[in-house]
Structure formats: C-alpha cells, structure tokens
Protein backbone atom coordinates (compact mmCIF):
# COMPACT_ATOMS: atom_id res chain seq x y z
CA UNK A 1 2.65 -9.64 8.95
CA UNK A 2 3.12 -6.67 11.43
CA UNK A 3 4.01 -3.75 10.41
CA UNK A 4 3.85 -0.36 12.42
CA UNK A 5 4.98 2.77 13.31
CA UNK A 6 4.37 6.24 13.51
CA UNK A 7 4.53 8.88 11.86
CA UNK A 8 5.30 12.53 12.11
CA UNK A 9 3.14 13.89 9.85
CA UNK A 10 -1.12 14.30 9.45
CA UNK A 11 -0.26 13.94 6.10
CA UNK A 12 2.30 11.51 3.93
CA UNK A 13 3.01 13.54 1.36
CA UNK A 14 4.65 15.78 4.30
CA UNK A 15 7.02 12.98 4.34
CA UNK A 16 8.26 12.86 0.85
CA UNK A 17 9.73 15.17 -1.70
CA UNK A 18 7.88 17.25 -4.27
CA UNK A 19 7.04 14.29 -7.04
CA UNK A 20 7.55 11.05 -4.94
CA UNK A 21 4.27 8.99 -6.01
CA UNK A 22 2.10 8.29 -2.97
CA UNK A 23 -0.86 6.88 -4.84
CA UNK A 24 -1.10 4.30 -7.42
CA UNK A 25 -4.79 4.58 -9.11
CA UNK A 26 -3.49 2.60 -11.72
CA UNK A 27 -3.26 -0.53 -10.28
CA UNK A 28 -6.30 -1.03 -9.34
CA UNK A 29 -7.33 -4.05 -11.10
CA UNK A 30 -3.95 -5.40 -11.49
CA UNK A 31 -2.45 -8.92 -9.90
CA UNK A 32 -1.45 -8.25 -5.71
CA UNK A 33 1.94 -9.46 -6.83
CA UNK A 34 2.62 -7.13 -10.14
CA UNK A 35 1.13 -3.93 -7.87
CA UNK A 36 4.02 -4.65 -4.98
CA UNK A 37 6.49 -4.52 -7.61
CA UNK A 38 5.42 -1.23 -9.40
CA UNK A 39 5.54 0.24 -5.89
CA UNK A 40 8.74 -0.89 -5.05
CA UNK A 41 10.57 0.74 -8.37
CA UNK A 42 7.88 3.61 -7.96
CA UNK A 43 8.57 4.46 -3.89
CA UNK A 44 11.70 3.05 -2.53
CA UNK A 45 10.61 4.52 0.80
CA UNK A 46 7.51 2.31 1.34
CA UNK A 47 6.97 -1.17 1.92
CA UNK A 48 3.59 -2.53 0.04
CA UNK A 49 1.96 -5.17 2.37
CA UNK A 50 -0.96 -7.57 1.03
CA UNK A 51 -3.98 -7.87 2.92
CA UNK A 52 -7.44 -10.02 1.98
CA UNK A 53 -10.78 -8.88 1.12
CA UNK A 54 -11.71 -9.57 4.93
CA UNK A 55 -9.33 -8.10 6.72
CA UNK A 56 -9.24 -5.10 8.64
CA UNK A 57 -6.82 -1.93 7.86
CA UNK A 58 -4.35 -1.19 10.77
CA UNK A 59 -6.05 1.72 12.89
CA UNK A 60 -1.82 3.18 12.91
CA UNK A 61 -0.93 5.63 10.47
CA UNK A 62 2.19 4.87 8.59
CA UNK A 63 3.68 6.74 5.98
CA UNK A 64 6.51 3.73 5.75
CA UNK A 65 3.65 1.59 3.89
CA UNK A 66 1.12 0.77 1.45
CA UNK A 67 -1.91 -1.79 1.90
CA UNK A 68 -2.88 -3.87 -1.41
CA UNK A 69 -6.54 -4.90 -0.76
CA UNK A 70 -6.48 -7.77 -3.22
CA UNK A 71 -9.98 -9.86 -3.86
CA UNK A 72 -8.92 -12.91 -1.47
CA UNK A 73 -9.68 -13.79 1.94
CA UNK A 74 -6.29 -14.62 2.48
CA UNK A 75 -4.08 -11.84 0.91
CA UNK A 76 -3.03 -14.07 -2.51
CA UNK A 77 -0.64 -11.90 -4.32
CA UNK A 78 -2.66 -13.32 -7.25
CA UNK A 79 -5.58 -12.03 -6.73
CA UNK A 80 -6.73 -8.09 -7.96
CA UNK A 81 -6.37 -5.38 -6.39
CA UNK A 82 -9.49 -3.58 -5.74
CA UNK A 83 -9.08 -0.61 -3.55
CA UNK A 84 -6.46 2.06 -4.70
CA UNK A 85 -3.37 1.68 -2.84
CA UNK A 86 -1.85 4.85 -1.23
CA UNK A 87 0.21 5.65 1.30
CA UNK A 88 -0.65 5.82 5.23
C-alpha cells in the first residue's frame, strides 16, 4: 500500500488540536488488527497502515498516518505490534 503526502508541519502535533492522541504506547504488544482499530476510534484524522518486521519506514513525513510494525515479514494484522505507533 502507498500512502504519501506532505505535510506542513516539523511536527504532528502542530497538526492537531490540544488533546488529539498522536501516540499509542499502549499497544505495543497488542494484535496489528486490534491496534488499527483503537486508532481509528482514537484519531479519526489518521489512517494506521501495517507494515512487516522487514520492511522499511517511508523516508516522507506524514502527519495523515500511523505505521504498525507488527512481528511478520509480511504485515499480518495478526501478528504484535512491537514498535510504538505514532504519528508521522
């Protein structure tokens, strides 16, 4: 999946109001799946995106999304997450 864009801000929480959550600490650990749904009722503003143990972050900045490193080479939405998901 391709997703870009960019972004006027350095920073993403430039982009949001006071309060909008940008980071989601606690799902690390949970299923790829359950984490895309949390940030979906969390940040109606961002689209989570799945991505596998072995593949690369986009070198864009995008304050539209949020990368789910899950323990899979091939982005499984049942596997864990393992890297705390935040915005950008």
């Amino acid at each position: 999946m391709s997703i870009s864009c960019v972004c006027p801000a350095a920073d993403c929480a430039d982009c949001f109001s006071s309060g909008t959550k940008i980071e989601w600490p606690e799902l690390k650990g949970v299923k790829g799946k359950e984490a895309m749904q949390k940030i979906m009722n969390d940040n109606k503003l961002v689209t989570p995106v799945l991505i596998g143990r072995k593949m690369s972050f986009p070198s864009d900045h995008c304050c539209g999304r949020v990368f789910l490193k899950v323990d899979s080479n091939d982005a499984n939405p049942e596997a864990l997450v393992f890297v705390v998901p935040r915005v950008g």
